[in-house]
Protein backbone atom coordinates (compact mmCIF):
# COMPACT_ATOMS: atom_id res chain seq x y z
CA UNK A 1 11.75 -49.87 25.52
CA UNK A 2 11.13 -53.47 26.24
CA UNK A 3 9.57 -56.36 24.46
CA UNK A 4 6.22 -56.37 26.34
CA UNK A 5 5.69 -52.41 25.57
CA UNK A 6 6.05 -53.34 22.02
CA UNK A 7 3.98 -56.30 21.66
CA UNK A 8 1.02 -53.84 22.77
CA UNK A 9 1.72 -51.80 19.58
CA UNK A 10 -0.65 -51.82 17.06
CA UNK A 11 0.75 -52.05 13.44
CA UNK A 12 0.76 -48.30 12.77
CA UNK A 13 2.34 -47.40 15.89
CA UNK A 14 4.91 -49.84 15.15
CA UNK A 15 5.74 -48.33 11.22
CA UNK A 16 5.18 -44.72 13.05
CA UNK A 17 8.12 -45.63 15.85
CA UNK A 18 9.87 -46.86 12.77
CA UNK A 19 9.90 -44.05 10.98
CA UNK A 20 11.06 -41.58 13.43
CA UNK A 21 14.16 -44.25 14.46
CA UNK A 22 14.51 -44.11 10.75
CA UNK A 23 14.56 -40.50 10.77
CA UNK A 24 17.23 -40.06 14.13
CA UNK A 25 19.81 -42.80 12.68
CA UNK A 26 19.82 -40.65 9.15
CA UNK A 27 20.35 -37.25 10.67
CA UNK A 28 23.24 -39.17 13.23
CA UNK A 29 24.92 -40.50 10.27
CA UNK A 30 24.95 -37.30 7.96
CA UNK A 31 26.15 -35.59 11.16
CA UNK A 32 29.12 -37.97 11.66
CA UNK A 33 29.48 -38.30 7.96
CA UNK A 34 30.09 -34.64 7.84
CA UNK A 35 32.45 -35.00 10.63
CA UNK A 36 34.34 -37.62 9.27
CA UNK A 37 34.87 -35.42 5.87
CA UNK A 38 36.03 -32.65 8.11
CA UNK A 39 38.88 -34.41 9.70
CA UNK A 40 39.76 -36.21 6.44
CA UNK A 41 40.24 -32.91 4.67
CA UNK A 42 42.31 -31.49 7.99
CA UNK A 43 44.33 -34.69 7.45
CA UNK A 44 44.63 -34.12 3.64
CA UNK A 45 46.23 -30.76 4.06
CA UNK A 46 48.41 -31.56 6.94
CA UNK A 47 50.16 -34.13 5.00
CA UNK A 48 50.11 -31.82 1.71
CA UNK A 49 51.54 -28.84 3.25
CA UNK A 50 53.31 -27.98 0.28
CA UNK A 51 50.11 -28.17 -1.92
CA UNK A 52 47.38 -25.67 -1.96
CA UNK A 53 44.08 -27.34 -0.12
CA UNK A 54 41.64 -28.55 -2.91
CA UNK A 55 38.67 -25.82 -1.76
CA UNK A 56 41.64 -22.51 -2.30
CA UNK A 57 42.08 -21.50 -5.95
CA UNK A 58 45.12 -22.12 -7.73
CA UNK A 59 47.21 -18.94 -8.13
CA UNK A 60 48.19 -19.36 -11.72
């Protein structure tokens, strides 16, 4: 998208493109967020091995 296309945008087509940018970076970042979390917790248990992972019950 270059700089002429978008200087042809009216104002609501501009908060509408907006929005929808808006909406793709949010879903990207819960995605890697959740992906992140998911190697954090494999790197949590590797280097507890002798610990029970904090989602297992406690055997007590």
């Amino acid at each position: 998208m270059d700089r002429e296309y978008l200087d042809t945008l009216s104002i609501d087509e501009l908060w509408a493109l907006h929005t929808e940018v808006d909406q793709i970076l949010a879903a990207r970042l819960l995605a890697e967020k959740r992906e992140l979390e998911k190697r954090l917790d494999q790197l949590g248990q590797g280097a507890n091995s002798n610990e029970p992972a904090k989602n297992t019950p406690s055997k007590h």
